[in-house]
C-alpha atoms as a PDB file:
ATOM      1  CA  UNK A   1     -22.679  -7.641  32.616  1.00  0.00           C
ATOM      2  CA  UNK A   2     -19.255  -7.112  33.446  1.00  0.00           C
ATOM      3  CA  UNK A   3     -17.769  -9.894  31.112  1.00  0.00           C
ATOM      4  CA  UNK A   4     -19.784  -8.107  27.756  1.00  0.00           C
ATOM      5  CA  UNK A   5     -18.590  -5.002  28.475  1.00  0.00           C
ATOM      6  CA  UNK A   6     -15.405  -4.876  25.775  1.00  0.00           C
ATOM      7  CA  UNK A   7     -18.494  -5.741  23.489  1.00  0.00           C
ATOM      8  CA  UNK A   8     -20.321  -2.877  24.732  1.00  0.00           C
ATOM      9  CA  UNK A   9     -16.957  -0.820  23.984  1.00  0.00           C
ATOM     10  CA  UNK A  10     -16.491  -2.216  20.413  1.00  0.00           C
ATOM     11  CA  UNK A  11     -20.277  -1.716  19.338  1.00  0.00           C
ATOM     12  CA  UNK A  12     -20.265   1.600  20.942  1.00  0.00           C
ATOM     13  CA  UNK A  13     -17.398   2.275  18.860  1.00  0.00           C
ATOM     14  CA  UNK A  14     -19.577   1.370  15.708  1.00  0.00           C
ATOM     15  CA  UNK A  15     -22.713   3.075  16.944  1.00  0.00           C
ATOM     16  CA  UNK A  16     -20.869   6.130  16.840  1.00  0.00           C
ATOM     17  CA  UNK A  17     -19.819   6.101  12.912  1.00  0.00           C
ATOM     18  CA  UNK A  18     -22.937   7.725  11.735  1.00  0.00           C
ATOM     19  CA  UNK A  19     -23.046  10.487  14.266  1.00  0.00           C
ATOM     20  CA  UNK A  20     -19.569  11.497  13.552  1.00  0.00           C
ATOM     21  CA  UNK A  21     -20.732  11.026   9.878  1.00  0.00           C
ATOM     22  CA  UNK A  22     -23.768  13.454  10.811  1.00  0.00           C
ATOM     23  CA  UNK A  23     -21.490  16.281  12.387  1.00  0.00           C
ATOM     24  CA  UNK A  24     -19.560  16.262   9.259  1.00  0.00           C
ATOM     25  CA  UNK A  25     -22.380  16.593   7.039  1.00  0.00           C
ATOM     26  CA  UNK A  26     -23.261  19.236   9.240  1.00  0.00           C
ATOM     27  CA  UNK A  27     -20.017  21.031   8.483  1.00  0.00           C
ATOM     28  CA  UNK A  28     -18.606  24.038  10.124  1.00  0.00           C
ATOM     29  CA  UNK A  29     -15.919  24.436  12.627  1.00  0.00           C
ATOM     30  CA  UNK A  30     -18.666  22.996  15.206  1.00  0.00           C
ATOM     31  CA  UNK A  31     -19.080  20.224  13.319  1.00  0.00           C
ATOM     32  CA  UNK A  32     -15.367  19.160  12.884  1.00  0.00           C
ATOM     33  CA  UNK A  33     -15.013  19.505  16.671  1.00  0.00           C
ATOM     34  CA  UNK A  34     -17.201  17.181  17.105  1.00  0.00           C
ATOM     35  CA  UNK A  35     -16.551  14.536  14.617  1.00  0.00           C
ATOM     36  CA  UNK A  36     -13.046  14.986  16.285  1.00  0.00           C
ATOM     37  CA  UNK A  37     -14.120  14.923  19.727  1.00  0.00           C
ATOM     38  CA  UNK A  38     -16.330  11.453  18.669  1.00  0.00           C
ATOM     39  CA  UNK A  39     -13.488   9.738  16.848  1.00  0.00           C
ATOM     40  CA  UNK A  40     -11.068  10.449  19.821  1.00  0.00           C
ATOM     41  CA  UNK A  41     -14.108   8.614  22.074  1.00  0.00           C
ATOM     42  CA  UNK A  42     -13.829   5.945  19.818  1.00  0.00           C
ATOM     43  CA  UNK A  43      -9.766   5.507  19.575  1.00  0.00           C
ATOM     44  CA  UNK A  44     -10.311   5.217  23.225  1.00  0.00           C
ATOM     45  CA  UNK A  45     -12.599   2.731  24.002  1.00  0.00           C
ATOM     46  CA  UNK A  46     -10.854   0.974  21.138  1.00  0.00           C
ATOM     47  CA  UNK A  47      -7.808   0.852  23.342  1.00  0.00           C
ATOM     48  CA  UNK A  48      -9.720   0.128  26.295  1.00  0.00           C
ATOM     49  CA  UNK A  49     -12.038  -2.891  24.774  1.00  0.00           C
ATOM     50  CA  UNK A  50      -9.346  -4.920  24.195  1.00  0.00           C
ATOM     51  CA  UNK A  51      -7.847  -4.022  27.438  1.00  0.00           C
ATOM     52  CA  UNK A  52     -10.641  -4.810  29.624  1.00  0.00           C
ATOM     53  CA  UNK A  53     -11.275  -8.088  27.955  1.00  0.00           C
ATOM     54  CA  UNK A  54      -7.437  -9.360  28.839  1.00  0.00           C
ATOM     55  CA  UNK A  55      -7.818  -7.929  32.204  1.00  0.00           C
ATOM     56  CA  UNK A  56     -11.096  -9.270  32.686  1.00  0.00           C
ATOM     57  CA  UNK A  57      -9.956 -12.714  31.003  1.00  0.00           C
ATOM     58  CA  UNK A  58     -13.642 -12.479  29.294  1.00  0.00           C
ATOM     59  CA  UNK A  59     -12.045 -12.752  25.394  1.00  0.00           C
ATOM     60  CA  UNK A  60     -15.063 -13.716  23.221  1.00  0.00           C
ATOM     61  CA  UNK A  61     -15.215 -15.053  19.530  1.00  0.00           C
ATOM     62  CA  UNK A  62     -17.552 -11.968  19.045  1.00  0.00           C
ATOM     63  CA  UNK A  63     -15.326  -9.351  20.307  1.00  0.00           C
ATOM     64  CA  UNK A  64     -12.414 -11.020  18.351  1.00  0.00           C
ATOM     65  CA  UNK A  65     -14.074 -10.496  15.437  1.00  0.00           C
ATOM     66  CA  UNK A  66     -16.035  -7.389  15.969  1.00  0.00           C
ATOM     67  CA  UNK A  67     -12.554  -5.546  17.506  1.00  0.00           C
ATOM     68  CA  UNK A  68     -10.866  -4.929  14.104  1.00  0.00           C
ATOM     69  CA  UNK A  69     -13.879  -4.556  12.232  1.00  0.00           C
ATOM     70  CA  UNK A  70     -14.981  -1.399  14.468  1.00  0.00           C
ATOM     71  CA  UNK A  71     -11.334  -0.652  13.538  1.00  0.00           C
ATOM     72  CA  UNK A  72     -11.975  -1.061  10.172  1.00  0.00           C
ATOM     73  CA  UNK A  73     -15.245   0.809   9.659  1.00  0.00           C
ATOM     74  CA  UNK A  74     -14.085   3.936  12.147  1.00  0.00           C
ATOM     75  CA  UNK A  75     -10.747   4.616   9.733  1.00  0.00           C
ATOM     76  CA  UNK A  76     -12.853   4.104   6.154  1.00  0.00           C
ATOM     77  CA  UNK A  77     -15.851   6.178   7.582  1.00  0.00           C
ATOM     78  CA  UNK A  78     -14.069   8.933   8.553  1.00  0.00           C
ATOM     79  CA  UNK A  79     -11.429   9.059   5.588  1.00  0.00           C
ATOM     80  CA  UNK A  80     -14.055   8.781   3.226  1.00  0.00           C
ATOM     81  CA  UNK A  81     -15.698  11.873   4.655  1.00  0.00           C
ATOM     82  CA  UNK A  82     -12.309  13.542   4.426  1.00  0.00           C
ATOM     83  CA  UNK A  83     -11.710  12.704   0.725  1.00  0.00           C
ATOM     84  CA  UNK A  84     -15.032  13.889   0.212  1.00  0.00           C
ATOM     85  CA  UNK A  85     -14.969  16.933   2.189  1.00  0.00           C
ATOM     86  CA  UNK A  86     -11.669  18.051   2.275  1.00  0.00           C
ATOM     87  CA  UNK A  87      -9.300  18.268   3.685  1.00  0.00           C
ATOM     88  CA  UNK A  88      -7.726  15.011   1.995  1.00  0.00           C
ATOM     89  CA  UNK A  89      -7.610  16.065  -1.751  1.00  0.00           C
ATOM     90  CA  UNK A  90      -5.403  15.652  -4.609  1.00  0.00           C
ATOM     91  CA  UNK A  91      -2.373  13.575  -4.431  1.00  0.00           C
ATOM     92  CA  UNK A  92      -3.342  13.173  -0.501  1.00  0.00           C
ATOM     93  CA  UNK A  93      -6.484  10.983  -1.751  1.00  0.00           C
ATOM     94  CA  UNK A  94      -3.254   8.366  -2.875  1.00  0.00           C
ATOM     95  CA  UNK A  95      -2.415   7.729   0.606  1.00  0.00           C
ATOM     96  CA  UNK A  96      -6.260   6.957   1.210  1.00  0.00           C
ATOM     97  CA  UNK A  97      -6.489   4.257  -1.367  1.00  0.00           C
ATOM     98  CA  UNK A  98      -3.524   2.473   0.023  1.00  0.00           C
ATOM     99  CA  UNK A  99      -4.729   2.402   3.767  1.00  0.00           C
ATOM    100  CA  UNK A 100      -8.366   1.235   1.963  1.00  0.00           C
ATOM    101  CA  UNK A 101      -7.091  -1.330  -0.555  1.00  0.00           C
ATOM    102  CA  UNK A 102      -4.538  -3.207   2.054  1.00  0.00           C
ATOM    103  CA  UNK A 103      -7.339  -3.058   4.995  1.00  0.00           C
ATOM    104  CA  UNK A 104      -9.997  -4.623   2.219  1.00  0.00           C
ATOM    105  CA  UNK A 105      -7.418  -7.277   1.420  1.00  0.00           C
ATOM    106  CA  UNK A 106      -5.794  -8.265   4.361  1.00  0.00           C
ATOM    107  CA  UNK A 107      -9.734  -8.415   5.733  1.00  0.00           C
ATOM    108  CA  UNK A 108     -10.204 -10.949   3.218  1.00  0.00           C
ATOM    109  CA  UNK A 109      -6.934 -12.921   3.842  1.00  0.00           C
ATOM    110  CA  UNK A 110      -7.783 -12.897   6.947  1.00  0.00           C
ATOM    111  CA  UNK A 111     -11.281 -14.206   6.391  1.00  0.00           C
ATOM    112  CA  UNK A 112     -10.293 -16.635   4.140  1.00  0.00           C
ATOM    113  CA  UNK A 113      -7.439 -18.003   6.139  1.00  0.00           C
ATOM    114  CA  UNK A 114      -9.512 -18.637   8.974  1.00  0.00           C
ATOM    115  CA  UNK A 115     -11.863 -21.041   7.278  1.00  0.00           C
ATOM    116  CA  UNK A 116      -8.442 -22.872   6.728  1.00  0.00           C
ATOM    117  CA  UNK A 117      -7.987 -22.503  10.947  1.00  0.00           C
ATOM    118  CA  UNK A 118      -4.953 -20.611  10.482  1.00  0.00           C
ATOM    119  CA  UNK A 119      -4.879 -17.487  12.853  1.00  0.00           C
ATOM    120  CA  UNK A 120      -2.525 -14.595  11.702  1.00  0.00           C
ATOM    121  CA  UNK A 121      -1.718 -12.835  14.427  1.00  0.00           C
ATOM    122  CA  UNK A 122      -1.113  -9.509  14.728  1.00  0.00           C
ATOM    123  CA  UNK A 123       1.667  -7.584  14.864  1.00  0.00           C
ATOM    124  CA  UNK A 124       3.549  -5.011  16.521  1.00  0.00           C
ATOM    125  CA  UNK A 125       4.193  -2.505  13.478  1.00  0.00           C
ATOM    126  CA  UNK A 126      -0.235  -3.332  12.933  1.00  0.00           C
ATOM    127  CA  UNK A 127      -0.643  -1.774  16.232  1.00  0.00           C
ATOM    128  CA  UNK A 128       1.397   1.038  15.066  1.00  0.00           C
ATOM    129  CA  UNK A 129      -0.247   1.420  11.970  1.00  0.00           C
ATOM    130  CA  UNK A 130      -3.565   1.564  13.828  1.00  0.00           C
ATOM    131  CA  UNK A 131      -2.337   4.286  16.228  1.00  0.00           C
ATOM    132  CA  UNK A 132      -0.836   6.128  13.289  1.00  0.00           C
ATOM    133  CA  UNK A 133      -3.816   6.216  11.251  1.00  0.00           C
ATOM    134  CA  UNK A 134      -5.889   7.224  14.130  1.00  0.00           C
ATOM    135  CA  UNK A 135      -3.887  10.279  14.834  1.00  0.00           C
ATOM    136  CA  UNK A 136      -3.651  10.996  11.763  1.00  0.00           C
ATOM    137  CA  UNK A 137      -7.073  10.917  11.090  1.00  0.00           C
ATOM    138  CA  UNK A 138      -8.301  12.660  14.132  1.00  0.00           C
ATOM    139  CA  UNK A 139      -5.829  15.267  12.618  1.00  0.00           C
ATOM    140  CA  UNK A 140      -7.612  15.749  10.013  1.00  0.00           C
ATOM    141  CA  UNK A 141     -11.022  15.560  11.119  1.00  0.00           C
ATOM    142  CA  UNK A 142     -10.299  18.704  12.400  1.00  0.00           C
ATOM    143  CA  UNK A 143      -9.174  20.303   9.330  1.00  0.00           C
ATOM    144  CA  UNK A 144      -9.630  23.971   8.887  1.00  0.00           C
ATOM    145  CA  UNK A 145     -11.214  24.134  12.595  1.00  0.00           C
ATOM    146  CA  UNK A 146      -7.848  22.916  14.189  1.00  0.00           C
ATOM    147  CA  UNK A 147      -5.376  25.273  12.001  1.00  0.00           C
ATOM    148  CA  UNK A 148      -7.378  28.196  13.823  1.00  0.00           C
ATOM    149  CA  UNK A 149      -6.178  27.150  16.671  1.00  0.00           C
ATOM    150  CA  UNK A 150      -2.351  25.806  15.709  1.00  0.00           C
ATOM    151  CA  UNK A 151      -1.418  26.566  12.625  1.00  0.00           C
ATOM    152  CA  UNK A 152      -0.294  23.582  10.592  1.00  0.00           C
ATOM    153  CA  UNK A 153      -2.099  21.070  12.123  1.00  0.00           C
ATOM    154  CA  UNK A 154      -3.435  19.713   8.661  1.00  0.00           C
ATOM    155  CA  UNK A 155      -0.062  19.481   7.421  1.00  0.00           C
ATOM    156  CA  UNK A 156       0.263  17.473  10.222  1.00  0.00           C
ATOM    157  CA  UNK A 157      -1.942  14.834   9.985  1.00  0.00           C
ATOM    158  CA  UNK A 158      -1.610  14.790   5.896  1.00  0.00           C
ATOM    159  CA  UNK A 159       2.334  13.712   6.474  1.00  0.00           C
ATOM    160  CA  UNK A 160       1.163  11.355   9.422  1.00  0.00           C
ATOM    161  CA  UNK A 161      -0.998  10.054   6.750  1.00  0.00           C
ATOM    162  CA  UNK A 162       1.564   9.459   4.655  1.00  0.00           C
ATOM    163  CA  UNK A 163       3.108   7.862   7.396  1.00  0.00           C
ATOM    164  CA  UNK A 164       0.575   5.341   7.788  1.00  0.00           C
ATOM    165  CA  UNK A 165       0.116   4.811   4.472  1.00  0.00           C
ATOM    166  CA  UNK A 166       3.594   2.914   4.388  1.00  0.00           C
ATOM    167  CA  UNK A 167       3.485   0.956   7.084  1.00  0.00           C
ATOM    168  CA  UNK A 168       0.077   0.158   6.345  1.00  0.00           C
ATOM    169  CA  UNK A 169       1.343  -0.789   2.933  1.00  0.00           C
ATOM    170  CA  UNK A 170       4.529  -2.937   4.796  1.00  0.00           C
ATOM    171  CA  UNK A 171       2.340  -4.541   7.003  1.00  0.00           C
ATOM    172  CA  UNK A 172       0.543  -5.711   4.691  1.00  0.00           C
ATOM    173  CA  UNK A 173       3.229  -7.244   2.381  1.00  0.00           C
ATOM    174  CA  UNK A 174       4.334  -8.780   5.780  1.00  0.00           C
ATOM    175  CA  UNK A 175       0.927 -10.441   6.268  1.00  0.00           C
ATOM    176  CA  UNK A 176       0.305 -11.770   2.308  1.00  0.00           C
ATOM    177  CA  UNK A 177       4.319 -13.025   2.555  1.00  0.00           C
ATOM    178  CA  UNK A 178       3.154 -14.901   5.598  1.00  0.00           C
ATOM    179  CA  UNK A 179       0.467 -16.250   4.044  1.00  0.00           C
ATOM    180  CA  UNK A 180       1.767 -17.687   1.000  1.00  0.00           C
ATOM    181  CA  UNK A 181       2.063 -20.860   2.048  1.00  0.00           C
ATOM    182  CA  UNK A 182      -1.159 -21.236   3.647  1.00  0.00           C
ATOM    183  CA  UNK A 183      -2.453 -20.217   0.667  1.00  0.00           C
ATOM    184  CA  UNK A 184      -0.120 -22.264  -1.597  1.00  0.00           C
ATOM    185  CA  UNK A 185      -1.792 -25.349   0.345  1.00  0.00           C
ATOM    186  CA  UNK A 186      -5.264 -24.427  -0.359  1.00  0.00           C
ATOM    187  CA  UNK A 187      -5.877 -24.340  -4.070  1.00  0.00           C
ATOM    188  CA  UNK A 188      -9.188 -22.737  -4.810  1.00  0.00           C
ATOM    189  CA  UNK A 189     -12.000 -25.560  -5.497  1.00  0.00           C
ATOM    190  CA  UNK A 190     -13.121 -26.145  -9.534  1.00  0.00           C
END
């Protein structure tokens, strides 16, 4: 049991989209807490996953691939709700579609790259960008229920969202400049 556990971690992680989903359907100051207390479970584990499968030298092919994709569907979950909820509107929604449209593509460069058996690893700034977006999105979960209790915290995690907007949008350039040759090598089958 021991070795699974990061895979326990990392599904947990995914198990618990739709109940943070839930609480903000539910709405309410009760509601964001938590959705904000959930995601904050989940940035955890997602810290400790990978953690305990170094430490535990029990790195599997599933939790390799699983590990970013909880990533993946945590962020676009939750900023979805945001968008669609508030309190990510207007011009705000911008820095949304980047963080979306470079985590969709450098999924798919990834995926594609991979059937090639090239690995891209990744980086530092990446693991930044996470962290960034996390914060920034646990920021905002909170919304209108956290400025009650410090004023400005959306303003906050909008600029942090800005934030990881553009090193979401560098490391993503970074990744597809990598992968140009890889890519140059592989012309698409007619």
């Amino acid at each position: 049991m021991k070795s699974s556990l990061p895979n326990v971690l990392t599904g947990f992680r995914i198990a618990i989209i739709p109940v943070l989903v839930g609480a903000l359907f539910a709405g309410g100051d009760a509601g964001r807490w938590i959705a904000f207390f959930l995601f904050v479970v989940a940035a955890i584990t997602d810290f400790f996953d990978g953690y305990a499968a170094r430490r535990m030298g029990s790195l599997s092919r599933l939790g390799q691939m699983l590990d970013p994709i909880a990533d993946k569907l945590l962020i676009t979950a939750a900023l979805i709700m945001l968008v669609a909820q508030g309190p990510v509107t207007g011009i705000h929604v911008v820095a949304v579609i980047i963080i979306l449209v470079r985590e969709v593509l450098i999924s798919g460069l990834r995926e594609f790259l991979s059937g090639h058996q090239v690995v891209v690893a990744v980086t530092t700034l990446a693991k930044w960008k996470t962290t960034t977006q996390m914060i920034a999105t646990g920021l905002l979960l909170l919304g209108p229920a956290g400025d009650n209790i410090f004023w400005g915290l959306t303003d906050v995690g909008l600029a942090l969202l800005w934030i990881a907007a553009l090193i979401t949008a560098y490391t993503g350039f970074e990744y597809w400049r990598g992968a140009r040759v890889h890519l140059a090598d592989h012309p698409a089958d007619s």
